[in-house]
PDB file of N, CA and C in Angstrom:
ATOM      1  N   UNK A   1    -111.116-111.048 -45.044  1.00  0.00           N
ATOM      2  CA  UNK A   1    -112.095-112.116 -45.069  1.00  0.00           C
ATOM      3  C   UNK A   1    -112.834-112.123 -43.727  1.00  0.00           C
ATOM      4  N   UNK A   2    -114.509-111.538 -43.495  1.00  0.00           N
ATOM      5  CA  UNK A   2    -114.935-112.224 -42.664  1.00  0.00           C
ATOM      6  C   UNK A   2    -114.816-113.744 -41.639  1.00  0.00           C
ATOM      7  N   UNK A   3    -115.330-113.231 -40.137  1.00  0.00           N
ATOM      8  CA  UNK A   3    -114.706-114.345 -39.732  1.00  0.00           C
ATOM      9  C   UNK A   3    -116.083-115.511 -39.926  1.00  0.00           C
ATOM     10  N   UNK A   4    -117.314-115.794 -40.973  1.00  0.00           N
ATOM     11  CA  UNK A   4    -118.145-115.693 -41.053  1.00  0.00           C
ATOM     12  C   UNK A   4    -117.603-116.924 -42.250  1.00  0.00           C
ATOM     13  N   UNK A   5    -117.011-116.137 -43.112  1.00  0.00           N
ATOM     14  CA  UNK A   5    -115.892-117.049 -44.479  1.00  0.00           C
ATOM     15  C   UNK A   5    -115.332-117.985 -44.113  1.00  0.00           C
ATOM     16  N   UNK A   6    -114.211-117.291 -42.980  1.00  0.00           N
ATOM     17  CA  UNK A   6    -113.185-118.102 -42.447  1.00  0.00           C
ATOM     18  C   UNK A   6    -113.912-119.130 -41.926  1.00  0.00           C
ATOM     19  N   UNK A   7    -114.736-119.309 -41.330  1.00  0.00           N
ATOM     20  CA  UNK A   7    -115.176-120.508 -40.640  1.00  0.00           C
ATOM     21  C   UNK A   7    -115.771-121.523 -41.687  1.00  0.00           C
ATOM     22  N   UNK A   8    -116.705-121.125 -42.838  1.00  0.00           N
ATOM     23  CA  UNK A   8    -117.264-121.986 -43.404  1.00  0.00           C
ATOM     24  C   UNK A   8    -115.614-122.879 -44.300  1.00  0.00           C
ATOM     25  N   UNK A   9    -114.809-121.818 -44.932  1.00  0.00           N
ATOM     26  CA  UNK A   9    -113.757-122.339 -45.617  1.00  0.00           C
ATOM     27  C   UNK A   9    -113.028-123.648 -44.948  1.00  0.00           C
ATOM     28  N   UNK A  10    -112.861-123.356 -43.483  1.00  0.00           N
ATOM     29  CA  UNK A  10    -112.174-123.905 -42.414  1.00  0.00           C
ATOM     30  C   UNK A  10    -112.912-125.390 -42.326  1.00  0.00           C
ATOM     31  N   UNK A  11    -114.500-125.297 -42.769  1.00  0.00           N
ATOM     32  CA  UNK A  11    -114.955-126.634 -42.143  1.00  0.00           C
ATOM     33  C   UNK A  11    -114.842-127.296 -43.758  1.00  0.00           C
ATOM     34  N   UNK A  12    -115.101-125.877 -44.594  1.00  0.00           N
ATOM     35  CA  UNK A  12    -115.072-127.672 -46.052  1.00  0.00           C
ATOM     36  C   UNK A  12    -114.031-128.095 -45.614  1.00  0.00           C
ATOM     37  N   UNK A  13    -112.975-127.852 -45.433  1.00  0.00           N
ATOM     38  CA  UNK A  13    -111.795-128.633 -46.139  1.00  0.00           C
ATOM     39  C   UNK A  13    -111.758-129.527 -44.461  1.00  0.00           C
ATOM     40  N   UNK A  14    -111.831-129.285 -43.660  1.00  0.00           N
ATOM     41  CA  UNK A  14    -112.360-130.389 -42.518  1.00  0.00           C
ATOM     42  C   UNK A  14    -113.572-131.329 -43.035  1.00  0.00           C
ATOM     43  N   UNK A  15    -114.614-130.670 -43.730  1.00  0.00           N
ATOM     44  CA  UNK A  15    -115.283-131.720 -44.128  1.00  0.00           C
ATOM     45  C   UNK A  15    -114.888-132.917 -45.536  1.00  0.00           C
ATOM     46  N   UNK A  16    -114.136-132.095 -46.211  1.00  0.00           N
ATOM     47  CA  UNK A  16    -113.089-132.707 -47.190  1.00  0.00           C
ATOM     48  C   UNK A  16    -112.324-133.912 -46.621  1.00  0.00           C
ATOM     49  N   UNK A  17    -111.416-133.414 -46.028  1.00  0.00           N
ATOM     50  CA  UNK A  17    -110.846-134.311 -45.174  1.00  0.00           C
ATOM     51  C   UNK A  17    -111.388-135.896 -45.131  1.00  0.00           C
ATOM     52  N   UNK A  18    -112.511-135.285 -44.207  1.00  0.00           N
ATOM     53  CA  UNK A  18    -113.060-136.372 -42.999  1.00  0.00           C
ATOM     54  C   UNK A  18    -113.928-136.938 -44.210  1.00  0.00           C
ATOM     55  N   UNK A  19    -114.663-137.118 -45.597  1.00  0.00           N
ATOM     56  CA  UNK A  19    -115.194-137.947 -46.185  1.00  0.00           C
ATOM     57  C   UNK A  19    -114.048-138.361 -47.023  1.00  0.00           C
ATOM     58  N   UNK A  20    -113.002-138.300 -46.728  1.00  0.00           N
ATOM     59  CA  UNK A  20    -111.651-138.999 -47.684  1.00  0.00           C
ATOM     60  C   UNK A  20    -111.127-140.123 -47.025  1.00  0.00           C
ATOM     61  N   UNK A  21    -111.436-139.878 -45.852  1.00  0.00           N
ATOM     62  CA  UNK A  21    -110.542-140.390 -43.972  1.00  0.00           C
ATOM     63  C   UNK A  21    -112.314-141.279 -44.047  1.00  0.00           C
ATOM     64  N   UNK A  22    -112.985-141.353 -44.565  1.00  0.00           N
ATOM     65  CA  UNK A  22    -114.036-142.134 -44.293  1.00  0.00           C
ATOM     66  C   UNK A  22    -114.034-143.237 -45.153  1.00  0.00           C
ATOM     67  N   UNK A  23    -113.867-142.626 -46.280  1.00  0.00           N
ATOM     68  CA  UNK A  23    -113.923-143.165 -47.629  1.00  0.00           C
ATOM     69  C   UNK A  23    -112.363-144.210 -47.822  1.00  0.00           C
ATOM     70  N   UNK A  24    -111.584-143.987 -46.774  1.00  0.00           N
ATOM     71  CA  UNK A  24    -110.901-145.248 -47.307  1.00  0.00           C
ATOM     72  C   UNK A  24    -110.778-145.998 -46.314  1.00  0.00           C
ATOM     73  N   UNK A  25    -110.981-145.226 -45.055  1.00  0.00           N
ATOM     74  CA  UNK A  25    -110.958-146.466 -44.056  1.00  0.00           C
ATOM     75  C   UNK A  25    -112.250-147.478 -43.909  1.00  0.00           C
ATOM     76  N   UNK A  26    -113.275-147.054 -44.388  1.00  0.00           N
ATOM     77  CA  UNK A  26    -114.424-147.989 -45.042  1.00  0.00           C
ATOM     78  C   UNK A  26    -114.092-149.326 -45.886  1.00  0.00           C
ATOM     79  N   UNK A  27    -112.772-148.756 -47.183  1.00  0.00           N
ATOM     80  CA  UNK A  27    -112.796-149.577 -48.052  1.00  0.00           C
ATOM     81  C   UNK A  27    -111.796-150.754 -47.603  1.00  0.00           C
ATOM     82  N   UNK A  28    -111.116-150.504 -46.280  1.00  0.00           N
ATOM     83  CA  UNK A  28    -110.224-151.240 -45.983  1.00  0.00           C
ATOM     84  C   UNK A  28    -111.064-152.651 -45.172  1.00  0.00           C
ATOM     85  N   UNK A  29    -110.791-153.279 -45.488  1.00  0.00           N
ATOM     86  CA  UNK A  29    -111.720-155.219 -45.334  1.00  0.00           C
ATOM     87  C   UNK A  29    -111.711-154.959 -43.368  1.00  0.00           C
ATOM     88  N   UNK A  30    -110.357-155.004 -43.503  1.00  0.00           N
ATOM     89  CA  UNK A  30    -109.840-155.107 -41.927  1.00  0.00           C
ATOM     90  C   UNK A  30    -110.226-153.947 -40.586  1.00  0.00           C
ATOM     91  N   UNK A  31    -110.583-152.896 -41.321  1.00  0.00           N
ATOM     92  CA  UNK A  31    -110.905-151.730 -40.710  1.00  0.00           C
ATOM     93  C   UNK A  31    -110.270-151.486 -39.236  1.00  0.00           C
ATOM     94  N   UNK A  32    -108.466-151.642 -39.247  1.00  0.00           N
ATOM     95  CA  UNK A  32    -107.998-151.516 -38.039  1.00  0.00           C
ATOM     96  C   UNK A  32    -107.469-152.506 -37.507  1.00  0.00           C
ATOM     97  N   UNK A  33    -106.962-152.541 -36.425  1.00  0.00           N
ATOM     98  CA  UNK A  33    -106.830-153.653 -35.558  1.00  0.00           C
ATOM     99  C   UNK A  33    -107.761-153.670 -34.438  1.00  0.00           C
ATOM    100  N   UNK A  34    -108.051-154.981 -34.374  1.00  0.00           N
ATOM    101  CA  UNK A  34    -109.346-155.262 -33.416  1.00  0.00           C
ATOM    102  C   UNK A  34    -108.570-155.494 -31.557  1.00  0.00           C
ATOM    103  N   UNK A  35    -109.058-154.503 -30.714  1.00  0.00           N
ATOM    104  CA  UNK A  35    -108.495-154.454 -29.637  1.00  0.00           C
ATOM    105  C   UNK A  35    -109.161-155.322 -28.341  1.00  0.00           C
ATOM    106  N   UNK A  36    -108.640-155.990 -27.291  1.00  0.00           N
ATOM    107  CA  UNK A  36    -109.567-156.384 -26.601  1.00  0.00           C
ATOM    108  C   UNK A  36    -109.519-155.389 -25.296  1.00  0.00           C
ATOM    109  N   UNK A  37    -110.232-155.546 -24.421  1.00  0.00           N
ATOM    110  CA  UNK A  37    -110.204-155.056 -23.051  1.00  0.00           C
ATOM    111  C   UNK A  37    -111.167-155.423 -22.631  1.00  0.00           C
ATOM    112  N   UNK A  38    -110.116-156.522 -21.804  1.00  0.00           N
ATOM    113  CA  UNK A  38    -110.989-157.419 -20.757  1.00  0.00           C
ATOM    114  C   UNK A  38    -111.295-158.461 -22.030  1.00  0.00           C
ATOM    115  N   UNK A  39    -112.795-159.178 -21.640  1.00  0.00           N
ATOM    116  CA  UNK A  39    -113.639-159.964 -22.543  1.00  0.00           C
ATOM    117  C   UNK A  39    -113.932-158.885 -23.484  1.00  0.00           C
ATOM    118  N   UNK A  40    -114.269-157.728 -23.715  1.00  0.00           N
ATOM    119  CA  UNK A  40    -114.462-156.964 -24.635  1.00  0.00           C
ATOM    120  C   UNK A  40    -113.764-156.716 -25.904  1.00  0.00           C
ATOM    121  N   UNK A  41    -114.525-157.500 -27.134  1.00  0.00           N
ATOM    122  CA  UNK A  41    -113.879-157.365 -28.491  1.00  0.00           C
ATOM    123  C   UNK A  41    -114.078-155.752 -28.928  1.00  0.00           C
ATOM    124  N   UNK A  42    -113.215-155.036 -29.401  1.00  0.00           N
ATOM    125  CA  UNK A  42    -113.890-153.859 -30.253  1.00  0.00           C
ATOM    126  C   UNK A  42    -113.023-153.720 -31.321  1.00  0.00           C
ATOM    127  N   UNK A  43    -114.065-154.481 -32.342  1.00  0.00           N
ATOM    128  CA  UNK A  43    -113.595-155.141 -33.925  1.00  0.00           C
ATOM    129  C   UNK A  43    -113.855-154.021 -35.065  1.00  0.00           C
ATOM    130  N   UNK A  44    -114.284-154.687 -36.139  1.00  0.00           N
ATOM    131  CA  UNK A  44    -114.189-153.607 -37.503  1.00  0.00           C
ATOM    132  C   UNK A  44    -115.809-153.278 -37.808  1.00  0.00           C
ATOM    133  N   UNK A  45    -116.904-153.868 -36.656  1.00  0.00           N
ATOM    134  CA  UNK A  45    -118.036-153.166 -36.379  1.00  0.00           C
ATOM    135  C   UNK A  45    -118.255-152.178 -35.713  1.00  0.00           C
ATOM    136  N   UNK A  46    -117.200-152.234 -34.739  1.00  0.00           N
ATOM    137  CA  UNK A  46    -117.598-151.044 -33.903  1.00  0.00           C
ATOM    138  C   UNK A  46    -116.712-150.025 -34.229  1.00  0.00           C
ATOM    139  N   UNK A  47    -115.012-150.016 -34.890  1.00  0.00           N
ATOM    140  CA  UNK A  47    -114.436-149.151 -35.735  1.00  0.00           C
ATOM    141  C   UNK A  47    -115.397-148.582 -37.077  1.00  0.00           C
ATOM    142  N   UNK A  48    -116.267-149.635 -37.712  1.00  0.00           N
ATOM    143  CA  UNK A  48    -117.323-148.901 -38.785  1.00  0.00           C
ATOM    144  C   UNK A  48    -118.357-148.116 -38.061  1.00  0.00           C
ATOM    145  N   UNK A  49    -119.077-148.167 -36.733  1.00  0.00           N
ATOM    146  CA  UNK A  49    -119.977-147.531 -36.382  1.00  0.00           C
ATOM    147  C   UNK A  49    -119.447-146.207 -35.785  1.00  0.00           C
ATOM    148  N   UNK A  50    -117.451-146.246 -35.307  1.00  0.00           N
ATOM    149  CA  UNK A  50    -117.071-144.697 -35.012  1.00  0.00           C
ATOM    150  C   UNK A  50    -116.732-143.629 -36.347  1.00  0.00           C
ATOM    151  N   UNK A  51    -116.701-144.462 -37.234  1.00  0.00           N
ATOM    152  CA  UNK A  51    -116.182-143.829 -38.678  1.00  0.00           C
ATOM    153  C   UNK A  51    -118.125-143.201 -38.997  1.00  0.00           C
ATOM    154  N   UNK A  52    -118.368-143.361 -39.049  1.00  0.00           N
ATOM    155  CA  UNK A  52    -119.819-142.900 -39.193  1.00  0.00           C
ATOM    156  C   UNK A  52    -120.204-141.818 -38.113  1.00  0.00           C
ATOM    157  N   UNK A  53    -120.095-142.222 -37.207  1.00  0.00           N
ATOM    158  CA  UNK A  53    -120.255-141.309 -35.924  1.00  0.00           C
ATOM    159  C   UNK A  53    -119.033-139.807 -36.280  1.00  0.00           C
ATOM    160  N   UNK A  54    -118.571-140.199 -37.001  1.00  0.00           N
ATOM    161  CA  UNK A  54    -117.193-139.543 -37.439  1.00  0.00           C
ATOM    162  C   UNK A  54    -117.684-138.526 -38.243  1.00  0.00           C
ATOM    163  N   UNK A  55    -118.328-138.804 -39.377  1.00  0.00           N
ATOM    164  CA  UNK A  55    -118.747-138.432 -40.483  1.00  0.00           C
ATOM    165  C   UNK A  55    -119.807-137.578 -40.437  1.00  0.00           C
ATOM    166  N   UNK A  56    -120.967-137.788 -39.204  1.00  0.00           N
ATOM    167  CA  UNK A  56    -121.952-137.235 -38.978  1.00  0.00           C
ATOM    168  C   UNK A  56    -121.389-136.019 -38.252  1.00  0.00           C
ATOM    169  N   UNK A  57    -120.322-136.079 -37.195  1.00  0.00           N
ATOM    170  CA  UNK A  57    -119.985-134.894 -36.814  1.00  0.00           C
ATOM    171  C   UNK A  57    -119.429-133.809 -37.732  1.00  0.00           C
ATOM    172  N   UNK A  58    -118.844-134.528 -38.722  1.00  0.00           N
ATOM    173  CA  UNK A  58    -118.164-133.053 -39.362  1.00  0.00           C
ATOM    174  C   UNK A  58    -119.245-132.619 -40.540  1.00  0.00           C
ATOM    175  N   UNK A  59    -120.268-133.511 -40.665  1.00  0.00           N
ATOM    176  CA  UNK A  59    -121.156-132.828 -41.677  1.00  0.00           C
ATOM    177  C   UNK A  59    -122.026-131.575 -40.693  1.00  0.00           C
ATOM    178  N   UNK A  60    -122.189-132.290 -39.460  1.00  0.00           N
ATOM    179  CA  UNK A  60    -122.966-131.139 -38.753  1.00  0.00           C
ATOM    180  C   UNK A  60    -122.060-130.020 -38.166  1.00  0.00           C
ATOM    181  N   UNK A  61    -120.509-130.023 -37.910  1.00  0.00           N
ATOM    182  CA  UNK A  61    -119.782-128.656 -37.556  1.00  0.00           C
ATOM    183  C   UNK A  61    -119.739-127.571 -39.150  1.00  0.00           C
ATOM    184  N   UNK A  62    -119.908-128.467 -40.773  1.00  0.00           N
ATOM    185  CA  UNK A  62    -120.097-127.823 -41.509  1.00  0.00           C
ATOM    186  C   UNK A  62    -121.260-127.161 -41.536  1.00  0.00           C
ATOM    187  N   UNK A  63    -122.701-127.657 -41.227  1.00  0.00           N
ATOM    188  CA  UNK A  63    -124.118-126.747 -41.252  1.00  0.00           C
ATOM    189  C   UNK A  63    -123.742-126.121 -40.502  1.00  0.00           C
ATOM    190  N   UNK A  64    -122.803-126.200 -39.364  1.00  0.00           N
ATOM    191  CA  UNK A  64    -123.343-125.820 -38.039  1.00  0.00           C
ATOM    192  C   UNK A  64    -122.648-123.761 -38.620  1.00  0.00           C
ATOM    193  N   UNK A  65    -121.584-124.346 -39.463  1.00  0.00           N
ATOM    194  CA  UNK A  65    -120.824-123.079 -39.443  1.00  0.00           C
ATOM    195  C   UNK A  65    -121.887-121.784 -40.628  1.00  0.00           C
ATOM    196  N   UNK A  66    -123.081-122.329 -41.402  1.00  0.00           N
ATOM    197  CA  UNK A  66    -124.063-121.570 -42.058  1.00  0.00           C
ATOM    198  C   UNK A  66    -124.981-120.489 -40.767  1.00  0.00           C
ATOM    199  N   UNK A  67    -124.616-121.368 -39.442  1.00  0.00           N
ATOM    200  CA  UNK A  67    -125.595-120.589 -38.473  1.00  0.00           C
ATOM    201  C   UNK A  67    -124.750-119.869 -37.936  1.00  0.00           C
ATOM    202  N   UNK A  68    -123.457-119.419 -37.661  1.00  0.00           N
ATOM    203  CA  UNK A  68    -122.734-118.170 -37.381  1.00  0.00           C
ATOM    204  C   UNK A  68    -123.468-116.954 -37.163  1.00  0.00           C
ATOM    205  N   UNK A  69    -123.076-116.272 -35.927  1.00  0.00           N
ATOM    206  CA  UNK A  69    -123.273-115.085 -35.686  1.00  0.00           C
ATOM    207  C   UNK A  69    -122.028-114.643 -36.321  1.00  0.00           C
ATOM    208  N   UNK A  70    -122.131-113.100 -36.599  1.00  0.00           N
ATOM    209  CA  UNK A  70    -121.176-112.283 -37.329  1.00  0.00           C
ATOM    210  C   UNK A  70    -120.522-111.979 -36.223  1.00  0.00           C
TER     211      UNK A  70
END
């Protein structure tokens, strides 16, 4: 198997993954436990805006793996 294969194979199932790992920690109300530090809340808005940030990365390491050099 090209290492060309190997990489795209390698990211579906990373990209598999990570919209499953999106898809339920989305559906969860609570999305985590909300941590403080300091006065700083970081609640189930800013856990929803890293799950996204999340999501966008592994869709782009999947394109990213169509642009491979051989």
């Amino acid at each position: 198997m090209r290492n060309r294969k190997r990489m795209r194979l390698i990211s579906l199932v990373m990209f598999v993954i990570a919209v499953i790992f999106v898809l339920c920690a989305l559906s969860n109300p609570g999305l985590g436990r909300t941590l403080y530090i300091g006065n700083w809340r970081f609640g189930a808005e800013q856990w929803r805006f890293c799950y996204k940030i999340y999501a966008f990365v592994m869709v782009g390491l999947f394109g990213a793996s169509f642009f491979a050099k051989k």
